[in-house]
Protein backbone atom coordinates (compact mmCIF):
# COMPACT_ATOMS: atom_id res chain seq x y z
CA UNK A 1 -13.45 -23.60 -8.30
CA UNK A 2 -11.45 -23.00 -5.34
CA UNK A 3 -12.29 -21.35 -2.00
CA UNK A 4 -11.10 -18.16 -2.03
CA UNK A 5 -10.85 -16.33 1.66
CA UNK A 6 -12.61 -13.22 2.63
CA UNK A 7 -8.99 -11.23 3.07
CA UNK A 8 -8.04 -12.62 -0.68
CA UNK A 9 -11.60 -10.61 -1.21
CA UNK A 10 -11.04 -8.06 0.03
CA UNK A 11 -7.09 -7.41 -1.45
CA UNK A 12 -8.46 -8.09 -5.29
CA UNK A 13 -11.43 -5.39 -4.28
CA UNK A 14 -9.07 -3.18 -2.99
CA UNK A 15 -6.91 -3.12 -5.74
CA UNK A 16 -10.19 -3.03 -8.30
CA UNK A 17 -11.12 -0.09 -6.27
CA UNK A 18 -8.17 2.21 -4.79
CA UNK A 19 -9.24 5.10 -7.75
CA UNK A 20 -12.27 5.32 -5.77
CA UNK A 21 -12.60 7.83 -2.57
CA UNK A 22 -16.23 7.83 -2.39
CA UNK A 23 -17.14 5.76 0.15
CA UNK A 24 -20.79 5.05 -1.48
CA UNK A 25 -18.95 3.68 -4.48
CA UNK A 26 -16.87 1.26 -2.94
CA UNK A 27 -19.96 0.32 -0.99
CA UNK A 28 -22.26 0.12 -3.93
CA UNK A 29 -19.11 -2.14 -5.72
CA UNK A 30 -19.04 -4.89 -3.01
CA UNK A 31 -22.63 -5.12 -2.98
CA UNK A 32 -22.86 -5.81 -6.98
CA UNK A 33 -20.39 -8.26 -6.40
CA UNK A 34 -21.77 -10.17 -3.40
CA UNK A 35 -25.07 -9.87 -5.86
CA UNK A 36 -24.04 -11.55 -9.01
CA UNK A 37 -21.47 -13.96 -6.84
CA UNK A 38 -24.77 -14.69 -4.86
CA UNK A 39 -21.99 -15.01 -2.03
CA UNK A 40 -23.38 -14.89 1.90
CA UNK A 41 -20.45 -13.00 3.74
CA UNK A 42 -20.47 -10.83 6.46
CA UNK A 43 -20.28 -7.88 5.11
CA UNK A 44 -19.21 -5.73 7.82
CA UNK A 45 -15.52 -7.87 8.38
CA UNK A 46 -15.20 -7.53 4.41
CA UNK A 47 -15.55 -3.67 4.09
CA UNK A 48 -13.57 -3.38 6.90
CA UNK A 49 -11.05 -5.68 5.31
CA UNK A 50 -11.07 -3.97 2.01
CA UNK A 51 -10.80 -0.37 4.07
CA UNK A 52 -7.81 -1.94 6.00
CA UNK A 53 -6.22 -3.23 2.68
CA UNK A 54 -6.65 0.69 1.18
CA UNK A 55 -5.29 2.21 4.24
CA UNK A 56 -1.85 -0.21 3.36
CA UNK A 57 -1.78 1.27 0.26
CA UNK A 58 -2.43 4.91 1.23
CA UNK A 59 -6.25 5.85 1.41
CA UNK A 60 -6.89 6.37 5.11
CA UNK A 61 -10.52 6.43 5.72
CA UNK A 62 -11.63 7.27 8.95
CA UNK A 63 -15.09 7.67 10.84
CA UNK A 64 -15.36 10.27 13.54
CA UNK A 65 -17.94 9.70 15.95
CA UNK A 66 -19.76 12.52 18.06
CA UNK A 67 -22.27 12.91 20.02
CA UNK A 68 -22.82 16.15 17.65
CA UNK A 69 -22.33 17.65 14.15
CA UNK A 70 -18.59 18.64 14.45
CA UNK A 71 -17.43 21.51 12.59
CA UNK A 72 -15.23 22.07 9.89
CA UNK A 73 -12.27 23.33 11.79
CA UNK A 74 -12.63 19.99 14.04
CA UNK A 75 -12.69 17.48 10.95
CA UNK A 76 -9.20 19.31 9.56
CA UNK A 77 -7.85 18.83 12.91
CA UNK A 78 -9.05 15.09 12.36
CA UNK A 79 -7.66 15.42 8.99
CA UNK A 80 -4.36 16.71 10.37
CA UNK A 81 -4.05 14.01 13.11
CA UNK A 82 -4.21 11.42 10.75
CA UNK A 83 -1.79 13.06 8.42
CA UNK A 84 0.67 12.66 11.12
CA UNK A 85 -0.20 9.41 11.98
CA UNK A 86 -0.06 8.03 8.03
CA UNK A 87 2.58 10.62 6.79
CA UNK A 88 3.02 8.16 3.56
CA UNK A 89 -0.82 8.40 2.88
CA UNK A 90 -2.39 9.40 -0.82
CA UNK A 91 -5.77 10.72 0.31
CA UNK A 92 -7.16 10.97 4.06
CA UNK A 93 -10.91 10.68 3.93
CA UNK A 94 -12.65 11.35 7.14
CA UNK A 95 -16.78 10.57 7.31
CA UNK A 96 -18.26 12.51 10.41
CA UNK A 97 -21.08 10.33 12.03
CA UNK A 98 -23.50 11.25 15.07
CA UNK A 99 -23.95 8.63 17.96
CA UNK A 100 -25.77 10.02 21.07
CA UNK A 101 -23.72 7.29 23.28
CA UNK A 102 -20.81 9.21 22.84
CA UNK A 103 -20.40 11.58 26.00
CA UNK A 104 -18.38 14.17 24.42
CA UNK A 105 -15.24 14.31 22.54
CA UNK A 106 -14.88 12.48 19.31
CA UNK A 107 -13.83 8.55 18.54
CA UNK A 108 -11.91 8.19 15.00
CA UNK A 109 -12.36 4.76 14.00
CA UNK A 110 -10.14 3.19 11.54
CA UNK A 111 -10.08 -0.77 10.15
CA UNK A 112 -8.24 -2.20 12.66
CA UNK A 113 -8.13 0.57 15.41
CA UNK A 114 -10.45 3.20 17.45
CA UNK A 115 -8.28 6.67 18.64
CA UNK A 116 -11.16 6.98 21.62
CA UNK A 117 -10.58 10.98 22.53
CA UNK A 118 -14.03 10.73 24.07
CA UNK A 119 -14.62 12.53 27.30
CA UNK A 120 -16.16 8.61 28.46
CA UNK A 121 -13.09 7.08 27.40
CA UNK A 122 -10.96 9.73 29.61
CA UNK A 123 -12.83 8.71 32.91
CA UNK A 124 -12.95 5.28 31.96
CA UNK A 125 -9.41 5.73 32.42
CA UNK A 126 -8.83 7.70 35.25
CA UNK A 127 -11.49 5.54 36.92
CA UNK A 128 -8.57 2.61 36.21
CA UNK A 129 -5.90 4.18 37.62
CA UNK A 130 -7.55 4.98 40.48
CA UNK A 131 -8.67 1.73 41.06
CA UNK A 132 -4.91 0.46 40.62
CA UNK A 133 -3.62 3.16 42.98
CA UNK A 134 -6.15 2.12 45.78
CA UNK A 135 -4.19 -1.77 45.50
């Protein structure tokens, strides 16, 4: 049998699984397979290979991170954002998670991209263009 490559994976889940917008599903999916394949992958790289592969294909599913529960009218605003951003897109999707590293602000992170609005990220910045004003 030949070797088959985690993104040719992670296009034939995709495609077995683009009817599905619950997250838990697709999860639950890829583990059944990696189960009955008996397959050691890294799992992480092929979710986020398979998520990447949806997004293409118009399911953008996004994780905001905050330091707190963000309300409603916050995640529509997410919503919106990415709306914009994927005008093309079939269903947006966006999973709120809580990470007390985050300073304030949110982070939206996609497959193959972070939109860092994070109050860290902003003085991270203006700490670098301070520093390349002072050479």
């Amino acid at each position: 049998m030949a070797h088959v490559t985690r993104k040719e994976l992670a296009e034939v889940i995709g495609a077995k699984t683009l009817h599905h917008t619950d997250k838990a599903s697709l999860v639950n999916g890829l583990a059944a397979y990696i189960a009955t394949e008996h397959k050691i992958i890294n799992v992480d790289s092929l979710l986020r290979d398979v998520m990447q592969y949806r997004l293409e294909h118009g399911y953008v599913e996004a994780v905001a991170v905050s330091a707190h529960p963000l309300p409603k009218q916050v995640l529509d605003d997410i919503t919106s954002l990415l709306r914009q951003r994927f005008p093309d897109a079939r269903h947006i999707r966006v999973d709120s998670v809580l990470d007390e590293t985050v300073v304030g602000g949110v982070r939206i992170e996609l497959p193959q991209e972070v939109l860092d609005l994070s109050i860290r990220n902003k003085l991270n910045m203006f700490k670098r263009l301070v520093a390349e004003e002072r050479m």
